[in-house]
PDB file of N, CA and C in Angstrom:
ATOM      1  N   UNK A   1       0.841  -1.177   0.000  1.00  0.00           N
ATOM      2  CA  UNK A   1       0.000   0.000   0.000  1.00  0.00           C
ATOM      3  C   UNK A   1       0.887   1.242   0.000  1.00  0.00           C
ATOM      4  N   UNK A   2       0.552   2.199  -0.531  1.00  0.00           N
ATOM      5  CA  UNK A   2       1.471   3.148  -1.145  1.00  0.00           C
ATOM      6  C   UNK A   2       0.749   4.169   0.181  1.00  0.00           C
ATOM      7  N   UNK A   3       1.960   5.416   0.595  1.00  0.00           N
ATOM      8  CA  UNK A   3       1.247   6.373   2.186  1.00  0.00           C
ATOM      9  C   UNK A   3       0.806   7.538   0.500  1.00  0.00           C
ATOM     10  N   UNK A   4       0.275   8.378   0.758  1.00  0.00           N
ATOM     11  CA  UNK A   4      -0.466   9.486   0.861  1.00  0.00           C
ATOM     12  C   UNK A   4       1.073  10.489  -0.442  1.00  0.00           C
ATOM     13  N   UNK A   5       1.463  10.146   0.412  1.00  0.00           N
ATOM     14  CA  UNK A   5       2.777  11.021  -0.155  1.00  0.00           C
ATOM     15  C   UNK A   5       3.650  10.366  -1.198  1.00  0.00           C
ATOM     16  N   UNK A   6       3.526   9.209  -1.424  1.00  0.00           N
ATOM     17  CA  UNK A   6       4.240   8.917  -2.763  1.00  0.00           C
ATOM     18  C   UNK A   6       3.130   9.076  -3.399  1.00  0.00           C
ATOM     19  N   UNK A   7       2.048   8.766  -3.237  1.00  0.00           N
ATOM     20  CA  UNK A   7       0.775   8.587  -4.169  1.00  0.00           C
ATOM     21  C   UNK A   7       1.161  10.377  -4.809  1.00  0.00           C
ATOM     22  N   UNK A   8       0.915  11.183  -4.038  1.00  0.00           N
ATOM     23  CA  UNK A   8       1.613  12.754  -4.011  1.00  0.00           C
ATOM     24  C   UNK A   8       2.431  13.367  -5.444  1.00  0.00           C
ATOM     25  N   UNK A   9       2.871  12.432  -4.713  1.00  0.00           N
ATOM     26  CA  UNK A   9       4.700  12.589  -5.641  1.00  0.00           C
ATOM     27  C   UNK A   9       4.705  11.799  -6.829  1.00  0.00           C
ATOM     28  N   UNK A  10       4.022  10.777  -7.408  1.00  0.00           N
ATOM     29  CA  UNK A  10       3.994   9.722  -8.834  1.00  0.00           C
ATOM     30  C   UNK A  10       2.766  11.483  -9.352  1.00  0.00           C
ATOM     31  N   UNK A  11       1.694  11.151  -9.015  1.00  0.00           N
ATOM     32  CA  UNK A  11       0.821  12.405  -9.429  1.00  0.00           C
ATOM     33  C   UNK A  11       1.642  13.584 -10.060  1.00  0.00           C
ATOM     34  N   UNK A  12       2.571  14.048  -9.276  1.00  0.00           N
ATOM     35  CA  UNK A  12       3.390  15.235  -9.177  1.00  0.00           C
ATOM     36  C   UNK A  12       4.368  15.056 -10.479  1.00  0.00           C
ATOM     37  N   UNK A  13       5.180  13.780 -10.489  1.00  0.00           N
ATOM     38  CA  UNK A  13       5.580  13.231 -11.658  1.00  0.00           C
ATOM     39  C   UNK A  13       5.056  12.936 -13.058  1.00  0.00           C
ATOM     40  N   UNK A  14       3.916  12.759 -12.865  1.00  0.00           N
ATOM     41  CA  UNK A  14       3.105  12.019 -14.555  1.00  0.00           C
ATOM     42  C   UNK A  14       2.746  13.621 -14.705  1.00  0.00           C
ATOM     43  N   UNK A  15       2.313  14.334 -13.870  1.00  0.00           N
ATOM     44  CA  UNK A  15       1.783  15.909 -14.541  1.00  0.00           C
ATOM     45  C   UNK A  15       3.440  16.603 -15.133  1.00  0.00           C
ATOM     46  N   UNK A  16       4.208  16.648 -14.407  1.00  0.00           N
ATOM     47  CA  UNK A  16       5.562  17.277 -15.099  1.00  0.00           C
ATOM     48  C   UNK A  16       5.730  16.804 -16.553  1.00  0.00           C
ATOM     49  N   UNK A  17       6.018  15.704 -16.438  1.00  0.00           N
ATOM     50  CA  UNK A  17       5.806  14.762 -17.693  1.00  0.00           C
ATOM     51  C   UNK A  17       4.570  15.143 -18.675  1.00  0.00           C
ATOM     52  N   UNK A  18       3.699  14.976 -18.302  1.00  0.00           N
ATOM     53  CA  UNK A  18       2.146  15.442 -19.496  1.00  0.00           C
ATOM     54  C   UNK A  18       2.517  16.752 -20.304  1.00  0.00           C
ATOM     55  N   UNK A  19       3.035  17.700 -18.868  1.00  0.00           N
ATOM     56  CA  UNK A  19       2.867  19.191 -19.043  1.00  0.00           C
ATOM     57  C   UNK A  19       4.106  19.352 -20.279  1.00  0.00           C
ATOM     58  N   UNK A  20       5.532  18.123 -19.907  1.00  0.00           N
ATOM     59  CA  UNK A  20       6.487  18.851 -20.760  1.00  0.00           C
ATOM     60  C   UNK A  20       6.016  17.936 -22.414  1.00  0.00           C
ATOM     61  N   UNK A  21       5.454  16.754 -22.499  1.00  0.00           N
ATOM     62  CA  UNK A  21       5.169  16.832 -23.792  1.00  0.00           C
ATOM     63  C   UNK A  21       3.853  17.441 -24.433  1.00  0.00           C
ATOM     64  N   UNK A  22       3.499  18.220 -23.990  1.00  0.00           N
ATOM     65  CA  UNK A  22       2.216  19.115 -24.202  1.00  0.00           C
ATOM     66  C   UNK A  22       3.181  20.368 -24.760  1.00  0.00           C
ATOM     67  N   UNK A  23       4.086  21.056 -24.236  1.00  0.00           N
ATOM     68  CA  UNK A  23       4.760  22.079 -24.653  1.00  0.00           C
ATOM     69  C   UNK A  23       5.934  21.570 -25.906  1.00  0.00           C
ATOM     70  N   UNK A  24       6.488  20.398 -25.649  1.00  0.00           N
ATOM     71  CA  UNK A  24       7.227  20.070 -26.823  1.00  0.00           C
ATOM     72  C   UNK A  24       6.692  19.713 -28.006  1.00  0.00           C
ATOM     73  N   UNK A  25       5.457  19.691 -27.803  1.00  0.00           N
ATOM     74  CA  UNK A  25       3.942  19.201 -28.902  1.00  0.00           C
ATOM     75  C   UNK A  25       4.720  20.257 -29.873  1.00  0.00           C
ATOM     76  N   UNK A  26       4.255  22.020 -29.551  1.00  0.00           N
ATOM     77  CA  UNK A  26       4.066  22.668 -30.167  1.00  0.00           C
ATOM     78  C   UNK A  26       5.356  23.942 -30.041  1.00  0.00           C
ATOM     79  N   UNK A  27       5.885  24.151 -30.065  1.00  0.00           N
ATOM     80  CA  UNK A  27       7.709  24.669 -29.776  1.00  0.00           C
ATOM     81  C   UNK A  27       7.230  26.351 -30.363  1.00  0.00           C
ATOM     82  N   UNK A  28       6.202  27.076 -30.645  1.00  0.00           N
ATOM     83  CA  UNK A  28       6.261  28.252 -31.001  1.00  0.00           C
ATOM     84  C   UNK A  28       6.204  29.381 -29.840  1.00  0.00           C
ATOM     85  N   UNK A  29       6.110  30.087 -29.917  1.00  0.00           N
ATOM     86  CA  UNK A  29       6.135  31.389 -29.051  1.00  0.00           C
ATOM     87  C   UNK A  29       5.250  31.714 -28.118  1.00  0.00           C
ATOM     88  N   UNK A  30       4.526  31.820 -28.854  1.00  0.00           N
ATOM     89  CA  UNK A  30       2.985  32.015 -28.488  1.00  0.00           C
ATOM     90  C   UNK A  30       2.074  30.576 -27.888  1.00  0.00           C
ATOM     91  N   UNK A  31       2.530  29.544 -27.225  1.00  0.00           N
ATOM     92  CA  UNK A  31       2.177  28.378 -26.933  1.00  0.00           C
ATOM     93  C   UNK A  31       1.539  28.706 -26.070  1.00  0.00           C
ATOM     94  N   UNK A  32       0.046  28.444 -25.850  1.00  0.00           N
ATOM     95  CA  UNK A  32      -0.888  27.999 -24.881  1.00  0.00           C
ATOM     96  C   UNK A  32      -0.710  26.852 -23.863  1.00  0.00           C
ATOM     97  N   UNK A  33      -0.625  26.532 -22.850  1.00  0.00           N
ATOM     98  CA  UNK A  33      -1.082  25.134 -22.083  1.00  0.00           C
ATOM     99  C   UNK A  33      -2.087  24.446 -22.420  1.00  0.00           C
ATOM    100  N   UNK A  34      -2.518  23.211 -22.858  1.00  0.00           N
ATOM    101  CA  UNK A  34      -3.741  22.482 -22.484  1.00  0.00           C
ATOM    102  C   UNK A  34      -4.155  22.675 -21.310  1.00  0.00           C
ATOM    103  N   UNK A  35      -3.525  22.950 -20.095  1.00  0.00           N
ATOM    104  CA  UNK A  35      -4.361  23.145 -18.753  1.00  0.00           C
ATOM    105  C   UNK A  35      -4.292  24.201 -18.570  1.00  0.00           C
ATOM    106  N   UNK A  36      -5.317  24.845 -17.414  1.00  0.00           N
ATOM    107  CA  UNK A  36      -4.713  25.565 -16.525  1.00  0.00           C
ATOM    108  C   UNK A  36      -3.656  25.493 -15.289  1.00  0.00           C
ATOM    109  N   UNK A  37      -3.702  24.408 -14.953  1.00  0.00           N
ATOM    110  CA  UNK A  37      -3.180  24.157 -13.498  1.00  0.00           C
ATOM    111  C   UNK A  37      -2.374  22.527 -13.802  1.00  0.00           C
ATOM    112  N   UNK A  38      -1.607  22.377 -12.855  1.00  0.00           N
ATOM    113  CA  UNK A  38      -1.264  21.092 -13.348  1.00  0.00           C
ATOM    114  C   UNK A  38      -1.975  19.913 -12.513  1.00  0.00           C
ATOM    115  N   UNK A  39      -2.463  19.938 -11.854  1.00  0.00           N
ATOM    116  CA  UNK A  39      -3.135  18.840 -11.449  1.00  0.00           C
ATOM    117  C   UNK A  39      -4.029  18.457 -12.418  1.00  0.00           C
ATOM    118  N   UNK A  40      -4.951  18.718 -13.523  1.00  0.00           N
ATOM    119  CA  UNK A  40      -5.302  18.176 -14.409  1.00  0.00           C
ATOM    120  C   UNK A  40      -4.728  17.485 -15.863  1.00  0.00           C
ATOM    121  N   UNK A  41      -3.436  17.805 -15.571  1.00  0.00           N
ATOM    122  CA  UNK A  41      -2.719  17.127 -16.874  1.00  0.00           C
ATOM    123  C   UNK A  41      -2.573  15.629 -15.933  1.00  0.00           C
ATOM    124  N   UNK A  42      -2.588  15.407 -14.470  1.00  0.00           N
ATOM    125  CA  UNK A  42      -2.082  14.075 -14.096  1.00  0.00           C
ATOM    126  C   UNK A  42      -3.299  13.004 -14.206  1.00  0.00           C
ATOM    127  N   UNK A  43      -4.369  14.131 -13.877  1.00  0.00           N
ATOM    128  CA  UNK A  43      -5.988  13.521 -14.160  1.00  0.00           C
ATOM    129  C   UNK A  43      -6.345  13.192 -15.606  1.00  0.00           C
ATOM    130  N   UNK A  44      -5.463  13.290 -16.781  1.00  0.00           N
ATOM    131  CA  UNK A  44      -6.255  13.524 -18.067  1.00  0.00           C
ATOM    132  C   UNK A  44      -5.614  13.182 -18.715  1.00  0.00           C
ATOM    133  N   UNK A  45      -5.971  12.242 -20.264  1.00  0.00           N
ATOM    134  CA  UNK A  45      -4.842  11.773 -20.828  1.00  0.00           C
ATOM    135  C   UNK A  45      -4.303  12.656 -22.031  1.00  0.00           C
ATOM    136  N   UNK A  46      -2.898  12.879 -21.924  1.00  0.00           N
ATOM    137  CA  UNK A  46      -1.824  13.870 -22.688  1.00  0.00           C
ATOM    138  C   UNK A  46      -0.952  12.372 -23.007  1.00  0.00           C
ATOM    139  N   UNK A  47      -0.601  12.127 -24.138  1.00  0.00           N
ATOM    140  CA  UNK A  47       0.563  11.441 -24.203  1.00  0.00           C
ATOM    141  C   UNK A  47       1.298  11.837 -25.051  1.00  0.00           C
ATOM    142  N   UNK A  48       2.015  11.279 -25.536  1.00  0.00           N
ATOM    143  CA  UNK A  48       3.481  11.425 -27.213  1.00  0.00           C
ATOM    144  C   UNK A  48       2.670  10.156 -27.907  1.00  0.00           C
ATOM    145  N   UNK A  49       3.660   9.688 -29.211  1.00  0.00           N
ATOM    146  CA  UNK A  49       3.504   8.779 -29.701  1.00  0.00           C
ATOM    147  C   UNK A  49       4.446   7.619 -29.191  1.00  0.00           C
ATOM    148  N   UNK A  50       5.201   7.431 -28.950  1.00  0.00           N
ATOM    149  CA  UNK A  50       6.149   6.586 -28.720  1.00  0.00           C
ATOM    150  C   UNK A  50       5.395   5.468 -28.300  1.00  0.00           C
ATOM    151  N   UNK A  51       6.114   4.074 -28.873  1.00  0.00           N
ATOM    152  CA  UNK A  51       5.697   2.734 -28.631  1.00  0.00           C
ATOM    153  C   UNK A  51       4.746   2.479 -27.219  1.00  0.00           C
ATOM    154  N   UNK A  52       5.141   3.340 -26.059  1.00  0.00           N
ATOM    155  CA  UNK A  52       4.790   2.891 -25.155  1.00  0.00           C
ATOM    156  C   UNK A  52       3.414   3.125 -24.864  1.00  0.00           C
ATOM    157  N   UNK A  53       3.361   4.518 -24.902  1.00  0.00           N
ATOM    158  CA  UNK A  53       2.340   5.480 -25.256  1.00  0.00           C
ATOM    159  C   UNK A  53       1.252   5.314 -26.301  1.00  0.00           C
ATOM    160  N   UNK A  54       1.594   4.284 -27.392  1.00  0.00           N
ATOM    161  CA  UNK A  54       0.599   4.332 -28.464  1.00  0.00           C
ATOM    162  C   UNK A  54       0.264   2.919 -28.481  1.00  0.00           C
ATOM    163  N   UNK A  55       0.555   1.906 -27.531  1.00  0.00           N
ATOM    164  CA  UNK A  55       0.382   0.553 -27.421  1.00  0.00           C
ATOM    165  C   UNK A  55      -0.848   0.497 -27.722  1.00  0.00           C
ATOM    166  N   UNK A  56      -1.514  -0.566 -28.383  1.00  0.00           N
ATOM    167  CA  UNK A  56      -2.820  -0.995 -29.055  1.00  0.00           C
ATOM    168  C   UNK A  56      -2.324  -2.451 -29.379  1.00  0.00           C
ATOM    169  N   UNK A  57      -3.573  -3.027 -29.230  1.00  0.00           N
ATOM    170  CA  UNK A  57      -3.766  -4.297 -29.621  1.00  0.00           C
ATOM    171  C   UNK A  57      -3.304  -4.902 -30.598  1.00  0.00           C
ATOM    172  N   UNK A  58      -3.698  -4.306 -31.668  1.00  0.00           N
ATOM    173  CA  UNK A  58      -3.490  -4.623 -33.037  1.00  0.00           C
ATOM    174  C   UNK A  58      -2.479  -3.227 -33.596  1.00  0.00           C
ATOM    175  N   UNK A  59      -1.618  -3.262 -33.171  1.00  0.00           N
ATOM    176  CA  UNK A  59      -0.700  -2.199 -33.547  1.00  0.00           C
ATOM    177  C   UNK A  59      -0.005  -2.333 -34.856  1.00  0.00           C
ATOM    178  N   UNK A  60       0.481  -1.414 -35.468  1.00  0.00           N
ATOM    179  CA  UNK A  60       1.542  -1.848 -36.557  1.00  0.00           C
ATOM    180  C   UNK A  60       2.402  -2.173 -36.553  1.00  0.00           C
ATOM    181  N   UNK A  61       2.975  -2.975 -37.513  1.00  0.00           N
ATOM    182  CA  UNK A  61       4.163  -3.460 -36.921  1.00  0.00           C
ATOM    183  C   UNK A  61       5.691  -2.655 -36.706  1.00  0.00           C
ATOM    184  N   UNK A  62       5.407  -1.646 -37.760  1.00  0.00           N
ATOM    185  CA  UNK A  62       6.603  -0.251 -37.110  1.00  0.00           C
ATOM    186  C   UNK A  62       7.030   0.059 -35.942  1.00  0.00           C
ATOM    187  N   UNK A  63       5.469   0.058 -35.394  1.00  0.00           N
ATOM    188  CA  UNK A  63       5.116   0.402 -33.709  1.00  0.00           C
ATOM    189  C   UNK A  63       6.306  -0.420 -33.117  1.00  0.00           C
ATOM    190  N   UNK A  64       6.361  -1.933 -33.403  1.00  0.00           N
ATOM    191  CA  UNK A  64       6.216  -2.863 -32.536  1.00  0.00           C
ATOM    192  C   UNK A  64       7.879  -2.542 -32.841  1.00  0.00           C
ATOM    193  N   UNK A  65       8.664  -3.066 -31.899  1.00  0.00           N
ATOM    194  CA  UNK A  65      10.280  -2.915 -31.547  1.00  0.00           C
ATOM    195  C   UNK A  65      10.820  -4.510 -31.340  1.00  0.00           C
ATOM    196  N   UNK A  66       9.631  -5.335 -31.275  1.00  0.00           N
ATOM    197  CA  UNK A  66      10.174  -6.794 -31.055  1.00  0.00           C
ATOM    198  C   UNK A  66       8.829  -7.630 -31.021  1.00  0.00           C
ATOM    199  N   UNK A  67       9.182  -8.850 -31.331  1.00  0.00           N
ATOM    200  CA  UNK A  67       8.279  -9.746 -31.772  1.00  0.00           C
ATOM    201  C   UNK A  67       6.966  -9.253 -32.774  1.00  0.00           C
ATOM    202  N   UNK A  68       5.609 -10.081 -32.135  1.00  0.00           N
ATOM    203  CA  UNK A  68       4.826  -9.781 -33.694  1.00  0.00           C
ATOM    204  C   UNK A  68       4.352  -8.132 -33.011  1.00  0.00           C
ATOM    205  N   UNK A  69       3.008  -7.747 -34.144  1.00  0.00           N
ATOM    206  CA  UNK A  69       2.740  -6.135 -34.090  1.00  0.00           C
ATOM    207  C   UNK A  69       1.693  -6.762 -32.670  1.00  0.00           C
ATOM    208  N   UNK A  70       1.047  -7.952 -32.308  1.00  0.00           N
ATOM    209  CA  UNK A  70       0.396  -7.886 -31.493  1.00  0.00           C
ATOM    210  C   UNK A  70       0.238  -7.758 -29.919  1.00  0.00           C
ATOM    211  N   UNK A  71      -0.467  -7.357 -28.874  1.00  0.00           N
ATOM    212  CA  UNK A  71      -0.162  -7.192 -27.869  1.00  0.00           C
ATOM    213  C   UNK A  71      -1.460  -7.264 -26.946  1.00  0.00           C
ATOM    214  N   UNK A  72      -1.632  -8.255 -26.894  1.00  0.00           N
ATOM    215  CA  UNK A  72      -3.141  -9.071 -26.605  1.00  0.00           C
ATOM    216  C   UNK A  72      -2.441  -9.363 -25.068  1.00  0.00           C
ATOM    217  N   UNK A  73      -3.592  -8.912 -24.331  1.00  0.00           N
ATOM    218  CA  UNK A  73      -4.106  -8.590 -22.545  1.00  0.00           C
ATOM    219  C   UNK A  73      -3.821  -9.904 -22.669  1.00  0.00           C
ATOM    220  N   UNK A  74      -3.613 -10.344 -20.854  1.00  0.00           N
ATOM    221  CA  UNK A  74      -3.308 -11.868 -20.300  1.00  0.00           C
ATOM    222  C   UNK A  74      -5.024 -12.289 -20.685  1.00  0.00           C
ATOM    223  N   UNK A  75      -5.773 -11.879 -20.403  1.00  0.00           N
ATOM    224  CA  UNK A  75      -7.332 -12.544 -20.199  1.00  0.00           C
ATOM    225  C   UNK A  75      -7.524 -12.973 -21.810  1.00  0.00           C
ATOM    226  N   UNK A  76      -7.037 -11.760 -22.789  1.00  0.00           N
ATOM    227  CA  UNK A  76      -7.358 -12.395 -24.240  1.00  0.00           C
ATOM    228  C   UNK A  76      -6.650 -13.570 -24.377  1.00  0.00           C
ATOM    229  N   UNK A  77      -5.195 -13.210 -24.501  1.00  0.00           N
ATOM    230  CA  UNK A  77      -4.492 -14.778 -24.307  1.00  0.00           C
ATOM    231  C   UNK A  77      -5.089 -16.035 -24.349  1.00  0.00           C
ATOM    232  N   UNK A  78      -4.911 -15.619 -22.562  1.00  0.00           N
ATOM    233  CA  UNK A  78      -5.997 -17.213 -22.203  1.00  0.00           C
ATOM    234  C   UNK A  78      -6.995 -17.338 -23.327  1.00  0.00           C
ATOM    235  N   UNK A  79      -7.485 -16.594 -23.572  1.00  0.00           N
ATOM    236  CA  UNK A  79      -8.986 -16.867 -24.328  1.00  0.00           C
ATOM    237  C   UNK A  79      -8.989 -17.524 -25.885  1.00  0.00           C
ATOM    238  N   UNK A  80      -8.026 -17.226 -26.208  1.00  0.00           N
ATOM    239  CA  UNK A  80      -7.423 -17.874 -27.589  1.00  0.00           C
ATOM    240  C   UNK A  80      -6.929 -18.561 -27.448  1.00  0.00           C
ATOM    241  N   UNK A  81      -6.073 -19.256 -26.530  1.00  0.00           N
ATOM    242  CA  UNK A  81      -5.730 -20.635 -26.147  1.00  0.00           C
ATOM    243  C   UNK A  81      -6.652 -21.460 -25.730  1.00  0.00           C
ATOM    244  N   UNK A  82      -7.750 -20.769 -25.063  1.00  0.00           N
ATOM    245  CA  UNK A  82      -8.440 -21.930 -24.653  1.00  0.00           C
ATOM    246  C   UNK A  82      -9.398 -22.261 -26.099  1.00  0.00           C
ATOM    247  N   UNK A  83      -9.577 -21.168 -27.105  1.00  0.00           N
ATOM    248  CA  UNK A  83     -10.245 -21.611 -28.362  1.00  0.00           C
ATOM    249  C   UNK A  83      -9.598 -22.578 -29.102  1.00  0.00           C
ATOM    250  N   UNK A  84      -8.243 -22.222 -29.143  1.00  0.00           N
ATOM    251  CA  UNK A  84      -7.185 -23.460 -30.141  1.00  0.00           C
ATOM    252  C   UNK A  84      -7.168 -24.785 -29.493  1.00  0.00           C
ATOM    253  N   UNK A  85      -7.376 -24.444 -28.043  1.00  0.00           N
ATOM    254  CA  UNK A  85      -7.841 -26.212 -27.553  1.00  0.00           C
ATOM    255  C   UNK A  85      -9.038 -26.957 -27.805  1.00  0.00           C
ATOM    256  N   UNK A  86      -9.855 -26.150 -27.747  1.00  0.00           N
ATOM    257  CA  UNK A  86     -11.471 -26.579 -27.901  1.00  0.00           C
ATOM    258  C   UNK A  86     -11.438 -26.964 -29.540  1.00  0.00           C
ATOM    259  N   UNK A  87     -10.265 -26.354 -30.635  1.00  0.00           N
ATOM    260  CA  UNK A  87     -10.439 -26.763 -31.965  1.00  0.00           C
ATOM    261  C   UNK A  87      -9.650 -28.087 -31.521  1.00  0.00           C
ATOM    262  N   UNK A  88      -8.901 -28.073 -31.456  1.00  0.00           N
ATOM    263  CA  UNK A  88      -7.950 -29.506 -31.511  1.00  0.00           C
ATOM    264  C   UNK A  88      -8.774 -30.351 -30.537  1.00  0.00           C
ATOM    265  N   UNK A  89      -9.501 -30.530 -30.063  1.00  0.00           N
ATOM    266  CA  UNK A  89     -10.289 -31.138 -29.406  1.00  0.00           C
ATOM    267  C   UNK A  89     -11.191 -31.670 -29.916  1.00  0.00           C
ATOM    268  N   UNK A  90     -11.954 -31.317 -30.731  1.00  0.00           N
ATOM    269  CA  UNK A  90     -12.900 -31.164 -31.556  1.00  0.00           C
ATOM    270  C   UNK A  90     -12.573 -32.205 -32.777  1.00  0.00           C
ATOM    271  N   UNK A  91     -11.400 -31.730 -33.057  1.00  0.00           N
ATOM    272  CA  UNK A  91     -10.769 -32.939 -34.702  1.00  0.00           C
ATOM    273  C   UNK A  91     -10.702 -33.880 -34.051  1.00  0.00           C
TER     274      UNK A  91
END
């Protein structure tokens, strides 16, 4: 269980982070914030593109940095294994 104050401080972290690729988004002069305040960039989703950030299921395979483009949840997994058994079962 995490006290009060790291919970604090990760918050405090993902908004620094939001806030600085929100400003590197757009590099001109005249740059607006998406927020006002930063406690809502930690509440709200801001990301980049980067692999990590743009993870999807069925991703492309550009995306992907290793193995196939796919990236199927533990529960899907299971769930397609347990279909390829129920076929081989079946023959």
């Amino acid at each position: 269980m995490r006290t009060h104050a790291e919970k604090r401080h990760n918050d405090w972290k993902k908004a620094i982070r939001k806030r600085r690729i929100d400003r590197e988004r757009d590099n001109s002069e005249n740059h607006k914030d998406y927020y006002d305040n930063l406690h809502q960039y930690s509440k709200n989703k801001i990301h980049c593109s980067c692999p990590l950030c743009a993870s999807k299921t069925r991703g492309k395979t550009v995306k992907c940095t290793c193995g196939t483009g796919e990236n199927w949840s533990i529960a899907d997994r299971r769930k397609i294994e347990k279909m390829d058994n129920q076929e081989l079962d079946n023959e």
